[in-house]
Protein backbone atom coordinates (compact mmCIF):
# COMPACT_ATOMS: atom_id res chain seq x y z
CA UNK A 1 0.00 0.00 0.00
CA UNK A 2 1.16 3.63 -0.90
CA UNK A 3 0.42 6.22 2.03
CA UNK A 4 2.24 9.07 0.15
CA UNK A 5 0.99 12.36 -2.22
CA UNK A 6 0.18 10.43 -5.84
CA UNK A 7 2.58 11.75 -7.82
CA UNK A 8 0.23 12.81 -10.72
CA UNK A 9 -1.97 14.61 -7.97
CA UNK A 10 1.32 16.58 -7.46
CA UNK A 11 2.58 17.26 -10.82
CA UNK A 12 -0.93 18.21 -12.11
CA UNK A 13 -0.82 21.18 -8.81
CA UNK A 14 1.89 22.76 -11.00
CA UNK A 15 0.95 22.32 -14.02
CA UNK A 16 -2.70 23.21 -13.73
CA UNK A 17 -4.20 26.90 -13.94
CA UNK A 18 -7.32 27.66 -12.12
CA UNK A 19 -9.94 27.37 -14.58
CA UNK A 20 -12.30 30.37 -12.64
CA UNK A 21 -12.59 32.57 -9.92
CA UNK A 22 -10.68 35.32 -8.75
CA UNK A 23 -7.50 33.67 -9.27
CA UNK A 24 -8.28 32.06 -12.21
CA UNK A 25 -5.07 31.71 -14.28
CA UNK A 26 -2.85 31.34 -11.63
CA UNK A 27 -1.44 28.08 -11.20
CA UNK A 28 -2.97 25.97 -8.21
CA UNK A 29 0.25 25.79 -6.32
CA UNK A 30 0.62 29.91 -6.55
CA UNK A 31 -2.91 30.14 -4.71
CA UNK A 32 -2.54 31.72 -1.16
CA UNK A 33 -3.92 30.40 1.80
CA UNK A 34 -6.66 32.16 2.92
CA UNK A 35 -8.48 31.36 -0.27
CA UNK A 36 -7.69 27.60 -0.24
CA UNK A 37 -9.09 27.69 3.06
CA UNK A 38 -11.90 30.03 2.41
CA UNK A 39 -12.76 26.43 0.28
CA UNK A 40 -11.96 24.45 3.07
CA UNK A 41 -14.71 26.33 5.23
CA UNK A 42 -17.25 26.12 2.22
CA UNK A 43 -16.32 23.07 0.66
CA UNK A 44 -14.38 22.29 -2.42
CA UNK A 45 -15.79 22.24 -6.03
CA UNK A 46 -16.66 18.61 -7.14
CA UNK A 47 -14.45 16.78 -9.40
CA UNK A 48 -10.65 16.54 -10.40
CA UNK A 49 -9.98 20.62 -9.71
CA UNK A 50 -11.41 20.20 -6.16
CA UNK A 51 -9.02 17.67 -5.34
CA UNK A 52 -6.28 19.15 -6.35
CA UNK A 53 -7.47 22.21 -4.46
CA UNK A 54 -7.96 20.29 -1.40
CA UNK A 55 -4.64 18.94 -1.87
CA UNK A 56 -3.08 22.10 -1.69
CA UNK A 57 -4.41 23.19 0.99
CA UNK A 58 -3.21 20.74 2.85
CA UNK A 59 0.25 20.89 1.85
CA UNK A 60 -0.52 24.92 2.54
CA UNK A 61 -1.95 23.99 6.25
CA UNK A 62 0.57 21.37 7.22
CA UNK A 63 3.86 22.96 7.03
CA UNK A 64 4.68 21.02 3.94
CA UNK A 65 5.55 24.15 1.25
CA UNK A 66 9.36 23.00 0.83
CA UNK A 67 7.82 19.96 -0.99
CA UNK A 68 7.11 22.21 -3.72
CA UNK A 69 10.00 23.70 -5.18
CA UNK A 70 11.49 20.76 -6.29
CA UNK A 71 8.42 20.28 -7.86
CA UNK A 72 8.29 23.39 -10.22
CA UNK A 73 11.56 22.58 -11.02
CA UNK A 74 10.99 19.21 -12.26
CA UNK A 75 7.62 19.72 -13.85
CA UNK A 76 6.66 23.89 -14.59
CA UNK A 77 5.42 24.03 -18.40
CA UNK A 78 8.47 26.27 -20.34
């Protein structure tokens, strides 16, 4: 059994823009806080985008931000 972040989940939080909103165009992982948790508080959209939203917020909430560096490095569209 795998316990850790699926590594597609993770590459598609770079890679992905947010398709609406106020920040729409910015890329999930360049969301602040306060608006993934403004989600959090009224629950996520259905469907692939809420989970990745979900999963940023709790990299976000968690302390777990130095995981994504190394992640725009190795997958950020040129």
């Amino acid at each position: 059994m795998n316990y850790g972040p699926d590594p597609k989940v993770l590459k598609e939080i770079i890679q992905t823009e947010m398709p609406f909103g106020k920040y729409a165009g910015r890329r999930i992982y360049e969301l602040p806080a306060y608006y993934l948790e403004w989600f959090a508080g009224k629950g996520f959209p259905k469907g692939r985008i809420g989970v990745l939203l979900e999963t940023m917020f709790v990299i976000k909430t968690e302390g777990l931000e130095s995981l994504i560096p190394p992640l725009v490095k190795m997958y950020r569209p040129r």
